[in-house]
C-alpha atoms as a PDB file:
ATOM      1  CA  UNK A   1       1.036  13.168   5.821  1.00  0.00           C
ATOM      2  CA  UNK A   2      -1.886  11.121   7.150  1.00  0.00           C
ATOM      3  CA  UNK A   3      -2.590  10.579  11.446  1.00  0.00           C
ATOM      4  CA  UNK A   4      -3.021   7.773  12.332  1.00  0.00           C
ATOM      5  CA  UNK A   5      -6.041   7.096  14.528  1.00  0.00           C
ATOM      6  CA  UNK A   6      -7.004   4.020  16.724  1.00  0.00           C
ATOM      7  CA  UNK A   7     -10.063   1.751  17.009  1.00  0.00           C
ATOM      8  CA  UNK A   8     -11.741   4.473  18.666  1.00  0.00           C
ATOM      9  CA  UNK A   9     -12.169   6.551  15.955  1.00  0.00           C
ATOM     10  CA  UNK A  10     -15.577   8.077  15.813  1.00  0.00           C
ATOM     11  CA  UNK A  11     -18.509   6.683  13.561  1.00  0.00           C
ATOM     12  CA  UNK A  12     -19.978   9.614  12.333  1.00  0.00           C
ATOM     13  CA  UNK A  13     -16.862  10.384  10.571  1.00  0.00           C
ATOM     14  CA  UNK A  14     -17.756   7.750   8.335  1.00  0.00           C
ATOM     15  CA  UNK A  15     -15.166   5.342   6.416  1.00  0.00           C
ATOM     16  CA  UNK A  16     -11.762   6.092   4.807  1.00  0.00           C
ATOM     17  CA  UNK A  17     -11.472   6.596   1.285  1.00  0.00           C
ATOM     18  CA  UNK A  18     -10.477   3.134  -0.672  1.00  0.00           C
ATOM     19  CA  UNK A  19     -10.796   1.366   2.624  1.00  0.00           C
ATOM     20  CA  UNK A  20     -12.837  -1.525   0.951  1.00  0.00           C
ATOM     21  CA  UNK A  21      -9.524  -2.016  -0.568  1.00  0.00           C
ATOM     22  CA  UNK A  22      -7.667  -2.793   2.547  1.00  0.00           C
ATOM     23  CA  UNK A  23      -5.808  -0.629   4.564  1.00  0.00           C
ATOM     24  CA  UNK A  24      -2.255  -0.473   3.036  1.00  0.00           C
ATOM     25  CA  UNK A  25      -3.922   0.268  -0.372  1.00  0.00           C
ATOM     26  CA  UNK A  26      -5.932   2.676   0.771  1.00  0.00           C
ATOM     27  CA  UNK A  27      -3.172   4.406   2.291  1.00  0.00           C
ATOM     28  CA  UNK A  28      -0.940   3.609  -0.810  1.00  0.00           C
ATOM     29  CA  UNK A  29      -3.974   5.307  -2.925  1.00  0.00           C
ATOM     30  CA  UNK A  30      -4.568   8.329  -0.792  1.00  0.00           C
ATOM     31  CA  UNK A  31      -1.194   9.340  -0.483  1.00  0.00           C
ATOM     32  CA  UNK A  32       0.092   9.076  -4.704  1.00  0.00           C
ATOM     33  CA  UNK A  33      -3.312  11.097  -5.655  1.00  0.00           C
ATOM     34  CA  UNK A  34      -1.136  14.137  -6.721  1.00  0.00           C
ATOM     35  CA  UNK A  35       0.596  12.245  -9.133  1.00  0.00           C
ATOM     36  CA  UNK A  36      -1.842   9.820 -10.664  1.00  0.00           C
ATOM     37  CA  UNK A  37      -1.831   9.497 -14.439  1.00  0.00           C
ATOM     38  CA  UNK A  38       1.797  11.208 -14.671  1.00  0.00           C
ATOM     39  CA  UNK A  39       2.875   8.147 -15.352  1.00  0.00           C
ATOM     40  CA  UNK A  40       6.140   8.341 -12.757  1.00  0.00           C
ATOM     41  CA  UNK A  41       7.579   5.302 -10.716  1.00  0.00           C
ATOM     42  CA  UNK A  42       6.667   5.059  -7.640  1.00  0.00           C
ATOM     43  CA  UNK A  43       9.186   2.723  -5.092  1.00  0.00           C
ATOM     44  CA  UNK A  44       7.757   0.837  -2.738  1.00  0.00           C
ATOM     45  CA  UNK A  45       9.178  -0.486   0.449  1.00  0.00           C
ATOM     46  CA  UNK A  46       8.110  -4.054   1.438  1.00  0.00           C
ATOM     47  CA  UNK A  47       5.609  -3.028   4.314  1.00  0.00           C
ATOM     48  CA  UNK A  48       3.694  -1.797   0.929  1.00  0.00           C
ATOM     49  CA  UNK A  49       4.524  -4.230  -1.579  1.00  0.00           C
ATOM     50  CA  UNK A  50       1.284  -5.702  -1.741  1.00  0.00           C
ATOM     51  CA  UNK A  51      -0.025  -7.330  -5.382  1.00  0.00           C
ATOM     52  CA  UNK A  52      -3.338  -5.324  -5.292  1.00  0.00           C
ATOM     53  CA  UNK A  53      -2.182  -2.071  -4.408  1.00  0.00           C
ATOM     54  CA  UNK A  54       0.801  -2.178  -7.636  1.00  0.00           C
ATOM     55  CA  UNK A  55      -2.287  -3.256 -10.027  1.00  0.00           C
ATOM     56  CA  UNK A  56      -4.286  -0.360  -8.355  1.00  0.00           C
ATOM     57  CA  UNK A  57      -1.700   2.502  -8.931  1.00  0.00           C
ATOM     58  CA  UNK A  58      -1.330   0.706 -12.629  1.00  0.00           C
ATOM     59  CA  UNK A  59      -4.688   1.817 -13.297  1.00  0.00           C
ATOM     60  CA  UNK A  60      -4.172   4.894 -12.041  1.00  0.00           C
ATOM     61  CA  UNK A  61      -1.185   5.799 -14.839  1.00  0.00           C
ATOM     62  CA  UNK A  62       1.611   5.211 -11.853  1.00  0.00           C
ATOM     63  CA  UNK A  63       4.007   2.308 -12.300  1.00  0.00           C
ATOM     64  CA  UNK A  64       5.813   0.775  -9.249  1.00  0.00           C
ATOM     65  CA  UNK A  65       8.762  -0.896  -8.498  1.00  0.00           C
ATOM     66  CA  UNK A  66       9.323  -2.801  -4.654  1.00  0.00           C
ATOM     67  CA  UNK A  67      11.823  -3.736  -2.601  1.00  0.00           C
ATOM     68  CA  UNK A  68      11.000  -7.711  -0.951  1.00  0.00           C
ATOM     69  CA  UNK A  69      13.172  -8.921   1.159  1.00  0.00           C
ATOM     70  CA  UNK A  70      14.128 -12.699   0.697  1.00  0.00           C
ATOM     71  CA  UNK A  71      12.942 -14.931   3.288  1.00  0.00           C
ATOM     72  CA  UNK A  72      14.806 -18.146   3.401  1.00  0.00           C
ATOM     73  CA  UNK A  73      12.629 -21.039   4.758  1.00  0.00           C
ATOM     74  CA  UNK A  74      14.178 -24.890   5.490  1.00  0.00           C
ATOM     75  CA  UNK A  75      12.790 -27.986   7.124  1.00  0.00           C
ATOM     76  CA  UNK A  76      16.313 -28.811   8.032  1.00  0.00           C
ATOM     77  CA  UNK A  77      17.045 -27.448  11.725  1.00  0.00           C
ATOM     78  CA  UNK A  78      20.348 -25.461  12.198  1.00  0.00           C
ATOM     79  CA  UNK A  79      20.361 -24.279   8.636  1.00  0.00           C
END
C-alpha cells in the first residue's frame, strides 16, 4: 500500500523513488520490488499499461502482460 499525498506535500521530504520516471512507473516500480528478478508475470490494468514502465519491470526480471481497452475512433458522425 502506498498514500497518496497532494501538491502540498512537504519539500524536505525530498522526491519519490523512480519519480524521474514518471509517476505511474514509479508507482509500478515501488510497488513489484518484492518480486523483482523472480521472473513472475505481472498483469497490468490499462490505467498502468504504459510502454516504459513494461520495459522497466523487463529489466528488472518481471514480465508483464496488460489489459487495453479498444478505443474505436471515426470521422463519420453517428457511427
Amino acid at each position: 500500500m502506498e498514500m497518496v499525498e497532494g501538491k502540498g506535500r512537504a519539500k524536505d521530504l525530498g522526491k519519490m523513488e523512480f519519480e524521474s520516471l514518471g509517476k505511474t512507473v514509479g508507482l509500478l516500480l515501488r510497488m513489484t520490488r518484492p518480486i523483482w528478478n523472480t521472473g513472475r508475470v505481472v498483469i497490468l490494468d490499462s490505467g498502468f499499461c504504459v510502454l516504459s514502465g513494461i520495459v522497466e519491470l523487463a529489466k528488472r526480471g518481471l514480465h508483464s502482460g496488460a489489459l487495453i481497452k479498444k478505443r474505436q475512433y471515426s470521422g463519420r458522425s453517428g457511427s
